[in-house]
C-alpha atoms as a PDB file:
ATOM      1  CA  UNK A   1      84.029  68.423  64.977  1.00  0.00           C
ATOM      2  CA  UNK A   2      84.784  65.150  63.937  1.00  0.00           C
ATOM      3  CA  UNK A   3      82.205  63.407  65.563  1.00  0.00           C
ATOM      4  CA  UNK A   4      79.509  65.820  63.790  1.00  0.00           C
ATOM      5  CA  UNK A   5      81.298  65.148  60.372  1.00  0.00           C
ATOM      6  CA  UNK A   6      80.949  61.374  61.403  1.00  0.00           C
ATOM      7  CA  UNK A   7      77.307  61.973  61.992  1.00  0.00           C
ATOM      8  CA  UNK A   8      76.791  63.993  58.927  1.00  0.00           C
ATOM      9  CA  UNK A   9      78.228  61.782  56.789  1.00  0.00           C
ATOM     10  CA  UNK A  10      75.869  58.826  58.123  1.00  0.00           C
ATOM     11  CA  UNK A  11      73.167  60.654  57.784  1.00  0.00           C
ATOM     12  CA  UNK A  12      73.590  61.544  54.058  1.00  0.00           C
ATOM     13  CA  UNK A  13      74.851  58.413  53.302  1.00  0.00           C
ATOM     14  CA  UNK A  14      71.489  56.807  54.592  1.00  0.00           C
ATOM     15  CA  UNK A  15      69.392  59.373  53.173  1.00  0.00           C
ATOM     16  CA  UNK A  16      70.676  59.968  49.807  1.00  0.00           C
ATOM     17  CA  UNK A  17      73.728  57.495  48.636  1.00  0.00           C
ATOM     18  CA  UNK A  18      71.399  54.571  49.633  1.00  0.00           C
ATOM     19  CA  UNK A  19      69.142  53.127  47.199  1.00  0.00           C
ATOM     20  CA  UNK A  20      65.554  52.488  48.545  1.00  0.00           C
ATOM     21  CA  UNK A  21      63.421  49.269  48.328  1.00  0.00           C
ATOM     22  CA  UNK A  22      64.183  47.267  44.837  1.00  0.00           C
ATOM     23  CA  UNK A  23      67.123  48.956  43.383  1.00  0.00           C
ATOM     24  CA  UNK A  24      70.810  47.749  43.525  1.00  0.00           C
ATOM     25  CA  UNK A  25      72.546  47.683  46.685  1.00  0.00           C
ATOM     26  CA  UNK A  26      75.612  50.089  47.650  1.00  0.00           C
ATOM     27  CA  UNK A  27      79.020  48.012  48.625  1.00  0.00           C
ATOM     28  CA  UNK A  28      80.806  48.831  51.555  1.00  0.00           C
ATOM     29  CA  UNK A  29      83.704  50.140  49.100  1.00  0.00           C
ATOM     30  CA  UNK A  30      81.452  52.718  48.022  1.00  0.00           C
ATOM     31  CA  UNK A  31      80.629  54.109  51.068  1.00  0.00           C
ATOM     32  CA  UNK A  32      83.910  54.048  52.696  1.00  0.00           C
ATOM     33  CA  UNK A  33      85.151  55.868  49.234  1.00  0.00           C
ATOM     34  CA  UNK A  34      81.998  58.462  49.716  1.00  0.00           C
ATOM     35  CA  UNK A  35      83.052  59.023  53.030  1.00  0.00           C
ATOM     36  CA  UNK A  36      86.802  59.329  52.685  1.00  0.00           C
ATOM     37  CA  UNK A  37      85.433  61.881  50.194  1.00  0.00           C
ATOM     38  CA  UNK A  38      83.482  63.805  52.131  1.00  0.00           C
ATOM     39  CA  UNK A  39      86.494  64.210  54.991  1.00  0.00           C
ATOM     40  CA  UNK A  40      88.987  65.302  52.098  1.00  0.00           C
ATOM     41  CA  UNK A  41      86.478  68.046  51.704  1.00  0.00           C
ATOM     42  CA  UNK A  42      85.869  69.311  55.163  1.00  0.00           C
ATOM     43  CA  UNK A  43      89.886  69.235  55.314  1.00  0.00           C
ATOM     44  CA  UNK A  44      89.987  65.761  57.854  1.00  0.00           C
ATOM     45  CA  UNK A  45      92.743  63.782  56.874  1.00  0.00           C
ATOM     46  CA  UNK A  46      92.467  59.576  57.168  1.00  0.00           C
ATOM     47  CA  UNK A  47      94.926  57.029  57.532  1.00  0.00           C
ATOM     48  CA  UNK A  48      96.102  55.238  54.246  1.00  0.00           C
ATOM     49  CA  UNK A  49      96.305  51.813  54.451  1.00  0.00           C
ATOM     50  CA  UNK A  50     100.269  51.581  55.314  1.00  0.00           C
ATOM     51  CA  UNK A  51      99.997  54.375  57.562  1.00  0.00           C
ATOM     52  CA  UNK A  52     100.310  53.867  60.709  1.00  0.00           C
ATOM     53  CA  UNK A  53      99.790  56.110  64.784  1.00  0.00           C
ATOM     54  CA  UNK A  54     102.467  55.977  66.567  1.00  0.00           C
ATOM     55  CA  UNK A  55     102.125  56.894  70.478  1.00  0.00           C
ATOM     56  CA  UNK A  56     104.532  59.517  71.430  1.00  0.00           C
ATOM     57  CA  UNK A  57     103.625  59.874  75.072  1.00  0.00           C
ATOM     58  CA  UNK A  58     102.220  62.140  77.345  1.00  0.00           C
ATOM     59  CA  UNK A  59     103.737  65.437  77.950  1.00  0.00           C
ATOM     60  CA  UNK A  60     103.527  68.426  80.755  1.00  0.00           C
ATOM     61  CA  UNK A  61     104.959  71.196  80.829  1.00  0.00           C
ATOM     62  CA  UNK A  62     105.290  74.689  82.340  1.00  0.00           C
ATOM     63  CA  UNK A  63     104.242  77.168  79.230  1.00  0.00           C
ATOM     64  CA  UNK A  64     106.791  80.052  79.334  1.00  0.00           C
ATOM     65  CA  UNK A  65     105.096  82.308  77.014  1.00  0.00           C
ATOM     66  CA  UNK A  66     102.283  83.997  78.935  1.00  0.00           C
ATOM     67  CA  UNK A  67     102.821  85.924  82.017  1.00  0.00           C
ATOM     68  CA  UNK A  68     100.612  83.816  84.293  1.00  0.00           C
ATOM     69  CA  UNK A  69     101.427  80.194  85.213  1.00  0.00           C
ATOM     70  CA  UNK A  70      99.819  77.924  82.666  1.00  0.00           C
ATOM     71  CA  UNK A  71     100.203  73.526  82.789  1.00  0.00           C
ATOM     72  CA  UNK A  72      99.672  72.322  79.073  1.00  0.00           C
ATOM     73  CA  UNK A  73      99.001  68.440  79.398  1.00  0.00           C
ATOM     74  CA  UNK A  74      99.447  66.683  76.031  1.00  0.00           C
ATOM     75  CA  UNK A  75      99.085  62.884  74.377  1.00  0.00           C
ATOM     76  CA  UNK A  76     100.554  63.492  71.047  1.00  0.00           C
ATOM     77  CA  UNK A  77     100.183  60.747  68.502  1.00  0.00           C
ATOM     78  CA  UNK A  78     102.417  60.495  65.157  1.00  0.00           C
ATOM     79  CA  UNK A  79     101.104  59.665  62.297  1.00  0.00           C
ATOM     80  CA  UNK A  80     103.623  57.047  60.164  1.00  0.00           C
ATOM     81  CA  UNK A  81     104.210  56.713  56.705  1.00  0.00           C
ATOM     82  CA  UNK A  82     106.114  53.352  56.951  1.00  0.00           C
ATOM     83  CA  UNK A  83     106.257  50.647  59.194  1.00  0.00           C
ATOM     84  CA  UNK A  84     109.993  50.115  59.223  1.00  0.00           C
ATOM     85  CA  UNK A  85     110.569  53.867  60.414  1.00  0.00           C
ATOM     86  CA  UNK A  86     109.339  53.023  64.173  1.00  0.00           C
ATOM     87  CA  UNK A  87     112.362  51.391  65.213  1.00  0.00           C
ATOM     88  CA  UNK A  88     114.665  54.626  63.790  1.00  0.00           C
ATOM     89  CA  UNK A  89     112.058  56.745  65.717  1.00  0.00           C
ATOM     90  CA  UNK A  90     112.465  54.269  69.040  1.00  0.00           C
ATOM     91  CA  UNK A  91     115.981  55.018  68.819  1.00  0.00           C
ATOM     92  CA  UNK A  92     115.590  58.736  69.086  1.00  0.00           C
ATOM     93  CA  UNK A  93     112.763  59.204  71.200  1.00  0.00           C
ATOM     94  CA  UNK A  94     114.687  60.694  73.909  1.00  0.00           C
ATOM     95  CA  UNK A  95     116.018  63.752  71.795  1.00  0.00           C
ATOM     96  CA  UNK A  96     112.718  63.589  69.935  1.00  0.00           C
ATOM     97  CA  UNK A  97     110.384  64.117  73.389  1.00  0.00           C
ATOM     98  CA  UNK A  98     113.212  66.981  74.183  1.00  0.00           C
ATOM     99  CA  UNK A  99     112.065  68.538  71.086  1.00  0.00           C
ATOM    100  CA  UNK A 100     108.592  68.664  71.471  1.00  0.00           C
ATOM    101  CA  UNK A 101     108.703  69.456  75.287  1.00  0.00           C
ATOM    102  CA  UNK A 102     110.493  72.832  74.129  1.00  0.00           C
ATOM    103  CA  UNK A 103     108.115  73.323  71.458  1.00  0.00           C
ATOM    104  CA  UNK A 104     104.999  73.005  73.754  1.00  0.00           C
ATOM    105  CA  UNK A 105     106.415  74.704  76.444  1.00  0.00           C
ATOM    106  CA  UNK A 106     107.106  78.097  74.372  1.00  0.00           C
ATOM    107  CA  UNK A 107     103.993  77.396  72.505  1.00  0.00           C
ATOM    108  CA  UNK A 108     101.813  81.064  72.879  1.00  0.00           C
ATOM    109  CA  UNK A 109      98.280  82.320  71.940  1.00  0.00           C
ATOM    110  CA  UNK A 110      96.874  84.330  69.499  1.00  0.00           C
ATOM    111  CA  UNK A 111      94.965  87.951  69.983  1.00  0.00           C
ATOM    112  CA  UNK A 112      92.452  86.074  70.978  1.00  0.00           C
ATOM    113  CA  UNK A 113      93.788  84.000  73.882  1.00  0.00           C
ATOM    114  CA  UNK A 114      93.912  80.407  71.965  1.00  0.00           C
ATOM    115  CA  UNK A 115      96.547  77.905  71.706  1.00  0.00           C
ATOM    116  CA  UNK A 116      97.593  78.336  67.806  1.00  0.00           C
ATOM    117  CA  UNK A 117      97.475  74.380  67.835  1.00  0.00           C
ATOM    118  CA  UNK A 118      97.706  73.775  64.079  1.00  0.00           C
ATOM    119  CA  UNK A 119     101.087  75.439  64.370  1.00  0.00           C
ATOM    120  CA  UNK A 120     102.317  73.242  67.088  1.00  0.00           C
ATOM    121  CA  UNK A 121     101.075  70.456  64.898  1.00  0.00           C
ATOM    122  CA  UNK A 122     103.323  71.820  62.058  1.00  0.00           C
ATOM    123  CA  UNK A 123     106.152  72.544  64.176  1.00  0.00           C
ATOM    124  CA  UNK A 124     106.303  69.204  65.680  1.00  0.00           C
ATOM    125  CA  UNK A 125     105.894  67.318  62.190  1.00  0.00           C
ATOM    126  CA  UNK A 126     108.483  69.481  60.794  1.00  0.00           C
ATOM    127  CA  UNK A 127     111.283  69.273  63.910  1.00  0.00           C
ATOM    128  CA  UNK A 128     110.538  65.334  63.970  1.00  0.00           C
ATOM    129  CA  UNK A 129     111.112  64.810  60.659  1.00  0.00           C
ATOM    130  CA  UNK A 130     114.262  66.832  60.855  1.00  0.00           C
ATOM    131  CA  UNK A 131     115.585  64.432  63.574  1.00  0.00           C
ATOM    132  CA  UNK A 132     114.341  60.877  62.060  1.00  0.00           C
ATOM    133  CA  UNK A 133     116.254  62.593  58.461  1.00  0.00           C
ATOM    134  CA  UNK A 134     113.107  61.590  55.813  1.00  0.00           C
ATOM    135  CA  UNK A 135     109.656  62.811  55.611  1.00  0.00           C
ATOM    136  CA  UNK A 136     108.236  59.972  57.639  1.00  0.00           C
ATOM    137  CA  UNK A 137     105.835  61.630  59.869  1.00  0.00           C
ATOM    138  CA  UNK A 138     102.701  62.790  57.817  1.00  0.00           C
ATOM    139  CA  UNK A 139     100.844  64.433  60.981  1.00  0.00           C
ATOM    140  CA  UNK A 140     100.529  64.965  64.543  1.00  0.00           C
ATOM    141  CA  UNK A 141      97.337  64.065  66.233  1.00  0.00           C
ATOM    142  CA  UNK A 142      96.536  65.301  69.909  1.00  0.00           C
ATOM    143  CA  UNK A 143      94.529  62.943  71.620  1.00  0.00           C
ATOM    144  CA  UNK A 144      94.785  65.050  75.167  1.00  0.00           C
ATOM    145  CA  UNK A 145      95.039  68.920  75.143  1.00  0.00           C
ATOM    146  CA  UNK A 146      94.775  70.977  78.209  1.00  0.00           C
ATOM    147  CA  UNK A 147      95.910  74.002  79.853  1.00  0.00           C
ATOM    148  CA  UNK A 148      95.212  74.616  83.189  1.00  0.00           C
END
């Protein structure tokens, strides 16, 4: 999805935010803002400039909700507030990989038979922040997801 809204947004931005032949020129601030606007509206988040992505690791693990054996391979990425809350998060990564190992290993799916992902998002934002004692995670990005 976010590669369409990438494309999209191109695509309008060269079609109808871009002047033609003789009128002013569009800065690069412009677009970025027109694009950063366009993502706020199809509900993509981007990074603010202090916010950093902070590499959790990968993770597998058994799944212990569904009745068949299931392997759910994840990357899961942090995204930072602050800078300076890395080394608190260093110091508790053991306890905090604990925590999301149990959370993606009774993760379970909906009537439908799909991983409620947003949820796990939320519940791994929320537990994290819990452990690290300030709001310093802002999201949780997967950049692997599979269950085999």
């Amino acid at each position: 999805m976010l590669i369409l809204a990438i494309i999209f947004s191109y695509i309008l931005v060269i079609t109808s935010v871009l002047p033609g032949n003789g009128e002013e020129k569009v800065t690069f601030e412009e677009i970025g803002l027109f694009l950063s606007n366009i993502f706020d509206n199809l509900g993509l988040e981007s990074l603010q400039e202090d916010e950093i992505i902070y590499k959790l690791g990968r993770f597998r693990v058994n799944l212990t909700q569904v009745k068949v054996d299931r392997l759910l391979l994840a990357e899961v990425n942090l995204s930072l507030k602050k800078q300076n809350v890395i080394e608190h998060l260093k110091k508790r990564e053991p306890q905090i990989k604990d925590t999301v190992i149990t959370i993606l290993r009774q993760s379970n799916y909906d009537e439908k038979g799909n991983l409620n992902i947003d949820f796990l998002k939320k519940e791994i934002k929320n537990e994290i922040n819990q452990i690290i004692g300030e709001q310093s995670v802002k999201n949780v990005w997967f950049s692997e997801l599979i269950i085999r």
